[in-house]
C-alpha atoms as a PDB file:
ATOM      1  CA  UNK A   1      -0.313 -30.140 -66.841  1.00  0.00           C
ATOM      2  CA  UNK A   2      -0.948 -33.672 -66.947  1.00  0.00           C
ATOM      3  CA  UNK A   3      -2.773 -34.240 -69.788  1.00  0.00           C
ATOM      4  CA  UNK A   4      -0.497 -31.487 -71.514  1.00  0.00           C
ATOM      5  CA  UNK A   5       1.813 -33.834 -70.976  1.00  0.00           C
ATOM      6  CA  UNK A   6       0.477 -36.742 -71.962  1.00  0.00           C
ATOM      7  CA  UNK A   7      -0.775 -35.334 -75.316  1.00  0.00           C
ATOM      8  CA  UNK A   8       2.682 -33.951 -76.069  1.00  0.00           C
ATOM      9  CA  UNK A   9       3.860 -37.955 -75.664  1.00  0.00           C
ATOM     10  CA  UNK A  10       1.618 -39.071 -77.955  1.00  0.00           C
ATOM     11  CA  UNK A  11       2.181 -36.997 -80.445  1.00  0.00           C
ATOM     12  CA  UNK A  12       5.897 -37.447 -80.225  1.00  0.00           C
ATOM     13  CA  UNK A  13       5.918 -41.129 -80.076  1.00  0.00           C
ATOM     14  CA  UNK A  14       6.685 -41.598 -84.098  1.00  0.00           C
ATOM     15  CA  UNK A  15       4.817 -42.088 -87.452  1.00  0.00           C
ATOM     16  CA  UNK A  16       1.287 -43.868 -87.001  1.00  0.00           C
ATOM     17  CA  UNK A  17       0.133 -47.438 -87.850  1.00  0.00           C
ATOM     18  CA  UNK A  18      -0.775 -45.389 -91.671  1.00  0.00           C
ATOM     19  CA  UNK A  19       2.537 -44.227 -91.948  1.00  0.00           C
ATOM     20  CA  UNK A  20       4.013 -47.565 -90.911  1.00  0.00           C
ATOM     21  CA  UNK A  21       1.544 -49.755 -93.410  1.00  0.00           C
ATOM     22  CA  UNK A  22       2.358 -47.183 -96.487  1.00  0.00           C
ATOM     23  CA  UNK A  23       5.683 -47.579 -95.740  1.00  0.00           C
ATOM     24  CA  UNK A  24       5.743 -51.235 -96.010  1.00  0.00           C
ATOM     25  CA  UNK A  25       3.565 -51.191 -98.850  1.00  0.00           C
ATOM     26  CA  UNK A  26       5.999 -49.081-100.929  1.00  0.00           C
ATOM     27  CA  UNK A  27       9.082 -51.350 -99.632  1.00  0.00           C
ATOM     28  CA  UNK A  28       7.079 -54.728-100.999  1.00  0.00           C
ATOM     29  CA  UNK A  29       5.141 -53.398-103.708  1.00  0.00           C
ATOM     30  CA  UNK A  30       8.484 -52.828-105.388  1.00  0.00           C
ATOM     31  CA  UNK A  31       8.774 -56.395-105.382  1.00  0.00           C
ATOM     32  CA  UNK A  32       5.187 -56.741-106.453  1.00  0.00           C
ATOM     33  CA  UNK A  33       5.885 -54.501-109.827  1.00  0.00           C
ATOM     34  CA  UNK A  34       8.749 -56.749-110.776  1.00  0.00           C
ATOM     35  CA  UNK A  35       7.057 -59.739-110.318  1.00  0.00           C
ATOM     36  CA  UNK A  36       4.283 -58.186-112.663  1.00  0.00           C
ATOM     37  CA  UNK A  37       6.842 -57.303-115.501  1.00  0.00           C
ATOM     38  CA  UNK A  38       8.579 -60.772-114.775  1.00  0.00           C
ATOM     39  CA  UNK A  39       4.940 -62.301-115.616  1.00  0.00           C
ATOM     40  CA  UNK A  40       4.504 -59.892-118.561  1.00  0.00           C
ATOM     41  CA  UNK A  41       7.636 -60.675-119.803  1.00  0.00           C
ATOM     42  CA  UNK A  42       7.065 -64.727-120.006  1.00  0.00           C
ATOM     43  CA  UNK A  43       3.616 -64.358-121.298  1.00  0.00           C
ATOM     44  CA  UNK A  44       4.913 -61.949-124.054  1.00  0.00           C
ATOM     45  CA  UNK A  45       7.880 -64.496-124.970  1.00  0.00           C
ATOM     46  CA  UNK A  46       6.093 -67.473-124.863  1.00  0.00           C
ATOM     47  CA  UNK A  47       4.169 -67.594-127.779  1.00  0.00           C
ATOM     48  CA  UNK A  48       7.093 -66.200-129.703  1.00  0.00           C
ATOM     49  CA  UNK A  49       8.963 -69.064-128.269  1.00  0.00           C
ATOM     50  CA  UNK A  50       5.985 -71.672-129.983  1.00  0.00           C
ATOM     51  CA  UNK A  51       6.509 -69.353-132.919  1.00  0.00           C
ATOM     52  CA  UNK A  52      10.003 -70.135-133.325  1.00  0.00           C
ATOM     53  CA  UNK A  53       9.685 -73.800-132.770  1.00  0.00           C
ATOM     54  CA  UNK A  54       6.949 -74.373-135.462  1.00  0.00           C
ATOM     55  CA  UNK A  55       8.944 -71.887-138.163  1.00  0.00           C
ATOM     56  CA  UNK A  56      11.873 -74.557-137.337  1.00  0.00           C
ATOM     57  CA  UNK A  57      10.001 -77.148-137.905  1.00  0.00           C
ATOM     58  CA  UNK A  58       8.488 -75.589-141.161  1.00  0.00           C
ATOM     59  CA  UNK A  59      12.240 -75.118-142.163  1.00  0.00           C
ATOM     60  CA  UNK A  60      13.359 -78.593-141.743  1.00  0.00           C
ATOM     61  CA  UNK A  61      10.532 -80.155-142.892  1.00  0.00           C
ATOM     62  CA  UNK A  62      10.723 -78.008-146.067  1.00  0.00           C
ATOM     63  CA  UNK A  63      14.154 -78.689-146.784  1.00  0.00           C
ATOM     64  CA  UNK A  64      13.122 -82.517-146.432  1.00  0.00           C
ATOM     65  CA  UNK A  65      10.585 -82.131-149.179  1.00  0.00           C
ATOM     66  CA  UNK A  66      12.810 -80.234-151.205  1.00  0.00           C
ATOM     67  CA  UNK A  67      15.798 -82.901-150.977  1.00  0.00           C
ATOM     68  CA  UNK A  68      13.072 -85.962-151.245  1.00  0.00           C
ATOM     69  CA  UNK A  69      11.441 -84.227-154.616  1.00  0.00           C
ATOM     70  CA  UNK A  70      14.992 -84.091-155.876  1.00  0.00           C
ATOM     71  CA  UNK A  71      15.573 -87.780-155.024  1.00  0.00           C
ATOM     72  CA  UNK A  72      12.561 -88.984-156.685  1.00  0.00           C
ATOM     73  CA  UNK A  73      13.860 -86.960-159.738  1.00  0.00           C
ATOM     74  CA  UNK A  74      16.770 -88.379-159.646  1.00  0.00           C
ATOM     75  CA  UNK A  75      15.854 -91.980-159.230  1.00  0.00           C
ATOM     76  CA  UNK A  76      13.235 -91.332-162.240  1.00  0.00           C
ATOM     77  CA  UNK A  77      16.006 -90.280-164.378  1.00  0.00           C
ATOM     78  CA  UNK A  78      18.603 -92.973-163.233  1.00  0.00           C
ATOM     79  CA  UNK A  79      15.293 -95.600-164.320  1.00  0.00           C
ATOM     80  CA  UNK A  80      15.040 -93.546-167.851  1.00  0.00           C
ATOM     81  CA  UNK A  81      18.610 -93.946-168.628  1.00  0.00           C
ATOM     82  CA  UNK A  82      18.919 -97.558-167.562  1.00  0.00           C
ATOM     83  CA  UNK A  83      15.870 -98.519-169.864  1.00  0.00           C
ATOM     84  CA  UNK A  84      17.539 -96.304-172.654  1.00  0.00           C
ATOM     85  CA  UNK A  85      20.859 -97.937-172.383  1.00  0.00           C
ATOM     86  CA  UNK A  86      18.750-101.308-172.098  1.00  0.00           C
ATOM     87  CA  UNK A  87      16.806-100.313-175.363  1.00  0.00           C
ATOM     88  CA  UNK A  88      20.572 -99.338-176.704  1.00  0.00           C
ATOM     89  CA  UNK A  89      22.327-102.265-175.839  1.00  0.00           C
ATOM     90  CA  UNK A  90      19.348-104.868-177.288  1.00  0.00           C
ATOM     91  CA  UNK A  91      19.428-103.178-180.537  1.00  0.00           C
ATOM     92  CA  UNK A  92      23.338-103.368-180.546  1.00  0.00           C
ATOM     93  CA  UNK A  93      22.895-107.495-179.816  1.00  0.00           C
ATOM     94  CA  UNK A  94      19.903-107.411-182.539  1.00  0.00           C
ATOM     95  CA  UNK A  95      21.895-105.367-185.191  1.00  0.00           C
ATOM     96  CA  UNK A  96      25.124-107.721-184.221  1.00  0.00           C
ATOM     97  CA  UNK A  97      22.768-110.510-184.480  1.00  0.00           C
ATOM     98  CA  UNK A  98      21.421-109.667-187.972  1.00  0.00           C
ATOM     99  CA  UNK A  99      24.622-108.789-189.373  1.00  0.00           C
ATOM    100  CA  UNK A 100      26.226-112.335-188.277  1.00  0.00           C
ATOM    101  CA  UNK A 101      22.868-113.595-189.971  1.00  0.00           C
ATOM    102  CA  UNK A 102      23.642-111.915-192.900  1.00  0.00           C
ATOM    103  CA  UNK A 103      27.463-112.882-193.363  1.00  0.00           C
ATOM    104  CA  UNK A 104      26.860-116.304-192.725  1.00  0.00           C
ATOM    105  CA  UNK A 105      23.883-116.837-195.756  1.00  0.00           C
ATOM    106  CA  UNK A 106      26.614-115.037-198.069  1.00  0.00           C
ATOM    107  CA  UNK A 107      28.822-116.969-197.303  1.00  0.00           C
ATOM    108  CA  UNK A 108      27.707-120.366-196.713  1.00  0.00           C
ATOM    109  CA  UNK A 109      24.275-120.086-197.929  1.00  0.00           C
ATOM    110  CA  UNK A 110      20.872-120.595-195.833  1.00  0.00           C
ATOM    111  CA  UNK A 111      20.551-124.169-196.397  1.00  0.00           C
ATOM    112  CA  UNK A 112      24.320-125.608-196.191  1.00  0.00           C
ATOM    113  CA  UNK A 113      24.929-127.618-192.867  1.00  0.00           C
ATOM    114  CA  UNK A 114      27.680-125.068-192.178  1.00  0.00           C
ATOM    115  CA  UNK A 115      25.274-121.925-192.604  1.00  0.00           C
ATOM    116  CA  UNK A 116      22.662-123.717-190.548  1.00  0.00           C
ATOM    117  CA  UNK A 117      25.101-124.420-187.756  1.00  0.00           C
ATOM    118  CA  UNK A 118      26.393-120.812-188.025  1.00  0.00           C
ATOM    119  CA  UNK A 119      22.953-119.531-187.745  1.00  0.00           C
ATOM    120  CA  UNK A 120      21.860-121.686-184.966  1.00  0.00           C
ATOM    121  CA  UNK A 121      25.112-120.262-182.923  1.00  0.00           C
ATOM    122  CA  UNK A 122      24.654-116.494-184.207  1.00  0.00           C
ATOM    123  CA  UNK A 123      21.047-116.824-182.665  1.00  0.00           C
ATOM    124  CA  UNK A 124      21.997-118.258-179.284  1.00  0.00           C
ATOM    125  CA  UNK A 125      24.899-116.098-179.058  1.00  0.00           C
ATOM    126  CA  UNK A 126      22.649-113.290-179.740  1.00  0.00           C
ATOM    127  CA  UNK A 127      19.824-114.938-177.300  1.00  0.00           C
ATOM    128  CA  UNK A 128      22.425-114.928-174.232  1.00  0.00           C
ATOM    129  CA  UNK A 129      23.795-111.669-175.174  1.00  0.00           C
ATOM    130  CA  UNK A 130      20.082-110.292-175.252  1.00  0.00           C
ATOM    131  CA  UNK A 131      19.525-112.165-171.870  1.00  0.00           C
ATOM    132  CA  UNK A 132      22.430-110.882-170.470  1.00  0.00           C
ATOM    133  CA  UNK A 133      21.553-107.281-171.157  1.00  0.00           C
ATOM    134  CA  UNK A 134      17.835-107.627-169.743  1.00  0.00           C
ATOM    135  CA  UNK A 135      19.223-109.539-166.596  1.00  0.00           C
ATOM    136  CA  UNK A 136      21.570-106.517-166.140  1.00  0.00           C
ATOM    137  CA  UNK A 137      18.983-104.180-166.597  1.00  0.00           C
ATOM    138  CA  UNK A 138      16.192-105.754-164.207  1.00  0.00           C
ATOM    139  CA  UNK A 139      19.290-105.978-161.474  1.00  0.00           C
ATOM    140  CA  UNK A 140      20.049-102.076-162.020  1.00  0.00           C
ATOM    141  CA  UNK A 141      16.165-101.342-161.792  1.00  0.00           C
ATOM    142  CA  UNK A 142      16.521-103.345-158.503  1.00  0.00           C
ATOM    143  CA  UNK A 143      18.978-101.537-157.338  1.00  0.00           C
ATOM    144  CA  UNK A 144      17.118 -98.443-158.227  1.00  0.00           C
ATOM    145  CA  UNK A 145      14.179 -99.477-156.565  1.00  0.00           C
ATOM    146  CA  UNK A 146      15.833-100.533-153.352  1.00  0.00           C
ATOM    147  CA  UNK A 147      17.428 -97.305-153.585  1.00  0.00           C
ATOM    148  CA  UNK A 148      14.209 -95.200-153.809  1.00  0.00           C
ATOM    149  CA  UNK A 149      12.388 -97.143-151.712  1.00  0.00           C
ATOM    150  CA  UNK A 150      14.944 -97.114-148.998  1.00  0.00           C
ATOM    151  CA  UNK A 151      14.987 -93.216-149.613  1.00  0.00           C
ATOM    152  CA  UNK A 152      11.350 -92.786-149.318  1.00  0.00           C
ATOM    153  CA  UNK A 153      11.648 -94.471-145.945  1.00  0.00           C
ATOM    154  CA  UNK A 154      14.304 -92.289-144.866  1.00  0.00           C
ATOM    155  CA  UNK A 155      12.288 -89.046-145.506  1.00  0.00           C
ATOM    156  CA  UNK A 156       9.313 -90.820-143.630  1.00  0.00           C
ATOM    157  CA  UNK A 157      11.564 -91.543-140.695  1.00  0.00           C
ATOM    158  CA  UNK A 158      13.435 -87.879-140.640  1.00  0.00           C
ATOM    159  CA  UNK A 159       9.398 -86.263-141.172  1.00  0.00           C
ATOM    160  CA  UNK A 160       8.339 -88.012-137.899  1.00  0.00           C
ATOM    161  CA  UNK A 161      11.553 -87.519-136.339  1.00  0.00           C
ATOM    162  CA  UNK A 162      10.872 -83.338-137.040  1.00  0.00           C
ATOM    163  CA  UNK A 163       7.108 -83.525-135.701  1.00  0.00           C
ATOM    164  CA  UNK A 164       8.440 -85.657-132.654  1.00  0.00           C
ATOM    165  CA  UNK A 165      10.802 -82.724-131.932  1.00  0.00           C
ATOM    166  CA  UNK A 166       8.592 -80.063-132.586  1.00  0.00           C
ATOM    167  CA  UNK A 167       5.707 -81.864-130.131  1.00  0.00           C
ATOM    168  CA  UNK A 168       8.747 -82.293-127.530  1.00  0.00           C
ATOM    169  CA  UNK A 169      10.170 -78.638-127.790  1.00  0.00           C
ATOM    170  CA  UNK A 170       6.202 -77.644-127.468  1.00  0.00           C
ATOM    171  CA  UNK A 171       5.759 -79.524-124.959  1.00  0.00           C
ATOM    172  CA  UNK A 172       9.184 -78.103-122.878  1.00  0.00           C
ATOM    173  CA  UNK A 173       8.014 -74.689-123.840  1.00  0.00           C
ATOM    174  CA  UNK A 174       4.593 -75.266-122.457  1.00  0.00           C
ATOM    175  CA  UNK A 175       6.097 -76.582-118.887  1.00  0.00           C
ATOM    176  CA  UNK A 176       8.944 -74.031-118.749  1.00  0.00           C
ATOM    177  CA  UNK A 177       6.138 -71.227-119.011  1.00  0.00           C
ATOM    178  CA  UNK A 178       3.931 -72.990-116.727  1.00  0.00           C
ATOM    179  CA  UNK A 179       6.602 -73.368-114.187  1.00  0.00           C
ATOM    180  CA  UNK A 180       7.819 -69.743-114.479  1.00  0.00           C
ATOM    181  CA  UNK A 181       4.415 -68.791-113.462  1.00  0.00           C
ATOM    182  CA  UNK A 182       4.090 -71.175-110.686  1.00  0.00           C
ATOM    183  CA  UNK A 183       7.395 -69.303-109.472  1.00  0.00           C
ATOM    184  CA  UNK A 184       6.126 -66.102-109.709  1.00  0.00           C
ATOM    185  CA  UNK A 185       3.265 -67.202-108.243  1.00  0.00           C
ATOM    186  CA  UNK A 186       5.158 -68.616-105.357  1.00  0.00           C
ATOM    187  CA  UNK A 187       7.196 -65.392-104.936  1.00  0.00           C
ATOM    188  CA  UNK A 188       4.038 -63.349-104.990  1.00  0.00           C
ATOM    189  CA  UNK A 189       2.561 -64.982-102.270  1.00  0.00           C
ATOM    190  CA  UNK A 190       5.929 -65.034-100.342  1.00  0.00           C
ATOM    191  CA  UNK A 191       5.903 -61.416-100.462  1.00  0.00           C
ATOM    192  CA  UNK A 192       2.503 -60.773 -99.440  1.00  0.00           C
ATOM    193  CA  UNK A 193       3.068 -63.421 -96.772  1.00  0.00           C
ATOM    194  CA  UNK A 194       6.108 -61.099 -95.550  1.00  0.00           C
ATOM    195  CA  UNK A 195       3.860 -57.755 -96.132  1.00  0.00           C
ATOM    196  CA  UNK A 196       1.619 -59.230 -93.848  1.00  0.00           C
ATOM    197  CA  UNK A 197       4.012 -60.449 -91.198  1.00  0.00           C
ATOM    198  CA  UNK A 198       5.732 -56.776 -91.380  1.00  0.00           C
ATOM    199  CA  UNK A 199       2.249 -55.645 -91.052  1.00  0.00           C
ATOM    200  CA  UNK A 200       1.684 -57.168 -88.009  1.00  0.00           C
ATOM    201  CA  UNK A 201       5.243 -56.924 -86.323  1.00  0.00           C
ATOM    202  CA  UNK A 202       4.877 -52.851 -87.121  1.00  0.00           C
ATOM    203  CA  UNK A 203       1.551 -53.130 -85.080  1.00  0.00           C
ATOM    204  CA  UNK A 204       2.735 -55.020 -82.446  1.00  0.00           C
ATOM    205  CA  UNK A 205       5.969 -53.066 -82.070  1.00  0.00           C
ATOM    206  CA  UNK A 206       3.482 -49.671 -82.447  1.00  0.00           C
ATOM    207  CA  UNK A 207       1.572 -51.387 -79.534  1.00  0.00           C
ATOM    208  CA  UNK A 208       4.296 -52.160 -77.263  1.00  0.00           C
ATOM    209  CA  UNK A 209       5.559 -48.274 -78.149  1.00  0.00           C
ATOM    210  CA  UNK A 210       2.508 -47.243 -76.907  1.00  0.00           C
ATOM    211  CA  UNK A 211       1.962 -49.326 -74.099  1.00  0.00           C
ATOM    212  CA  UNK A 212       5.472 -48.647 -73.147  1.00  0.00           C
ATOM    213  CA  UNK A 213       4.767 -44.774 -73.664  1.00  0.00           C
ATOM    214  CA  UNK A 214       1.328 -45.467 -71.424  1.00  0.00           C
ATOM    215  CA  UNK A 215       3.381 -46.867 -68.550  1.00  0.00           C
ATOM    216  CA  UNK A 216       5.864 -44.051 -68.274  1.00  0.00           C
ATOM    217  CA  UNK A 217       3.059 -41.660 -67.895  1.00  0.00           C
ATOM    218  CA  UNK A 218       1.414 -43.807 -65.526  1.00  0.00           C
ATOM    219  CA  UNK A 219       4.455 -43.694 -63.553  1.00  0.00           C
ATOM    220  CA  UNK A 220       4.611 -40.048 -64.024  1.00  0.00           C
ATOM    221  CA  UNK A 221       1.270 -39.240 -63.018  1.00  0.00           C
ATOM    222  CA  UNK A 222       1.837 -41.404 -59.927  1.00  0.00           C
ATOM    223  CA  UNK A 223       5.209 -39.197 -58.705  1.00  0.00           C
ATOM    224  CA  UNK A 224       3.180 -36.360 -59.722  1.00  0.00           C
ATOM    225  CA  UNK A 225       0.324 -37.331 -57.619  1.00  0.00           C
ATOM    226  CA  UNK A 226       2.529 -38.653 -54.833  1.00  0.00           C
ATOM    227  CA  UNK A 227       4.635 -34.841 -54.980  1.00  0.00           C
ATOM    228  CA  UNK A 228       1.191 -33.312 -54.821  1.00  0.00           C
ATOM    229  CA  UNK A 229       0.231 -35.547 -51.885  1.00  0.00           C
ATOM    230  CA  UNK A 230       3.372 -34.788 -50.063  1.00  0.00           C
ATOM    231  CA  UNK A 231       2.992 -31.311 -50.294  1.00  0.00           C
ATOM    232  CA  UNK A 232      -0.253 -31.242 -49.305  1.00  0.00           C
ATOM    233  CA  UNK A 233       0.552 -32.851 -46.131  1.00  0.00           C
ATOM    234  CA  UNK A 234       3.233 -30.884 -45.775  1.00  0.00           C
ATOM    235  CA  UNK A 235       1.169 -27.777 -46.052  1.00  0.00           C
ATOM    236  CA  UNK A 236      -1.469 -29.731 -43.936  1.00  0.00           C
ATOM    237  CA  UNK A 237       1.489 -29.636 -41.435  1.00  0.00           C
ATOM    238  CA  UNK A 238       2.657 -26.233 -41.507  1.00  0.00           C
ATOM    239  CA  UNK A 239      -1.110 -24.937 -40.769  1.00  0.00           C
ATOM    240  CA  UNK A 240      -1.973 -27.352 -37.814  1.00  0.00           C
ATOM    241  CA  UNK A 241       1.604 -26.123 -36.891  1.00  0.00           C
ATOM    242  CA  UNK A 242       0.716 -22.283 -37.485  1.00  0.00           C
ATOM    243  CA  UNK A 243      -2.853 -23.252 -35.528  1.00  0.00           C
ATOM    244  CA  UNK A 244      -1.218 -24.546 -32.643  1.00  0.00           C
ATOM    245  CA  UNK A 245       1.260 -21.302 -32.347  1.00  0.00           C
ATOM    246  CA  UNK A 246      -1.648 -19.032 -31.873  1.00  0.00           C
ATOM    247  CA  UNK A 247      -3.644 -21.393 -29.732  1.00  0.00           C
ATOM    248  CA  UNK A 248      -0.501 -21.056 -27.264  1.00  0.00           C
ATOM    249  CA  UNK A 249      -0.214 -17.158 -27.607  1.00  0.00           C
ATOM    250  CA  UNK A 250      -3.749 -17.007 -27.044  1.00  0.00           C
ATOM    251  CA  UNK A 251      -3.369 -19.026 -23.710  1.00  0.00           C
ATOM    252  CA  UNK A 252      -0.039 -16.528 -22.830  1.00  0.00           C
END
């Protein structure tokens, strides 16, 4: 009866350390497949991310080139029409110049002191004009050049500017990925660090179930074995009783 007992405790003292560690693997690995798609996830985006950071970079820089080619057009054609209207404007002053010439010998004749004078201030009217035009001209193709050259320096600054950008963005992409997978990492660990302590607080609790379970029956064996003793005293009892009756009624 005892051990009938005893068997029928066990049995009924709830699910076993298997049934305990499945259960807690099913509660964490939960946490354990998110983690996994979390990690699949920024592994999968990040080199899209580097993707879309250099295409930005091809963007910008292409629209740089673009706008600098059409700069460099530009200032070319600025530099062609200021040597045209240069070109224009000294055969204006030459034509002017020849014409006055021309008037002036009708007029006066080549070797009269009048046409000589005339002369001599047709040609340093035209000389000043002339030098006028060409010192107008080199200041425009200063101008120009300043212009260009203060362009091309521009488009170096913006190019380095866009690689600088694209390094830093690489860069911030590279330690934002690195640092998501520290943290998942870090939660991993956390949850097999609590798998483990659930582990062993299921055993513990399963030992102190059993322990407690072994004590009861203890205690139960020991009223059982104390009922049995009483009653076999008692019975002890009631036969040296019974033995001492027919002693006597022997004796009578």
């Amino acid at each position: 009866m005892d051990d009938n007992y005893y068997a029928s405790q066990q049995k009924n003292s709830g699910p076993s350390q298997d049934d305990i560690n499945n259960a807690i693997n099913d509660m964490y690995n939960s946490t354990n497949d998110y983690l996994n798609q979390a990690e699949a996830a920024v592994e999968s985006d990040y080199p899209t991310t580097q993707q879309t950071i250099n295409d930005q970079y091809t963007t910008g820089q292409g629209q740089l080139d673009v706008n600098n080619t059409a700069n460099v057009g530009q200032f070319g054609l600025q530099s062609d029409q200021a040597s045209h209207l240069n070109e224009n404007a000294l055969a204006q002053a030459r034509q002017a110049y020849s014409d006055a010439l021309t008037g002036y010998q009708q007029r006066f004749g080549g070797s009269s002191s009048a046409g000589e004078a005339l002369s001599a201030y047709a040609n340093k009217s035209a000389q000043q004009s002339m030098g006028g035009i060409n010192q107008n001209y080199q200041t425009t193709n200063q101008q120009i050049n300043k212009a260009q050259t203060d362009t091309a320096n521009q488009y170096q600054q913006s190019s380095a500017a866009l690689v600088a950008q694209k390094n830093a963005s690489l860069n911030q992409a590279q330690q934002d990925f690195t640092n998501k997978l520290l943290q998942i990492s870090q939660s991993r660990a956390q949850n097999e660090q609590a798998k483990g302590q659930a582990r062993l607080q299921a055993l513990q609790d399963l030992r102190n179930q059993v322990n407690q379970i072994s004590m009861q029956n203890t205690q139960f064996q020991q009223t059982l074995e104390a009922q049995q003793n009483y009653s076999n005293l008692q019975l002890q009892n009631y036969e040296a009783m019974a033995e001492l009756e027919v002693r006597q009624q022997l004796t009578l």
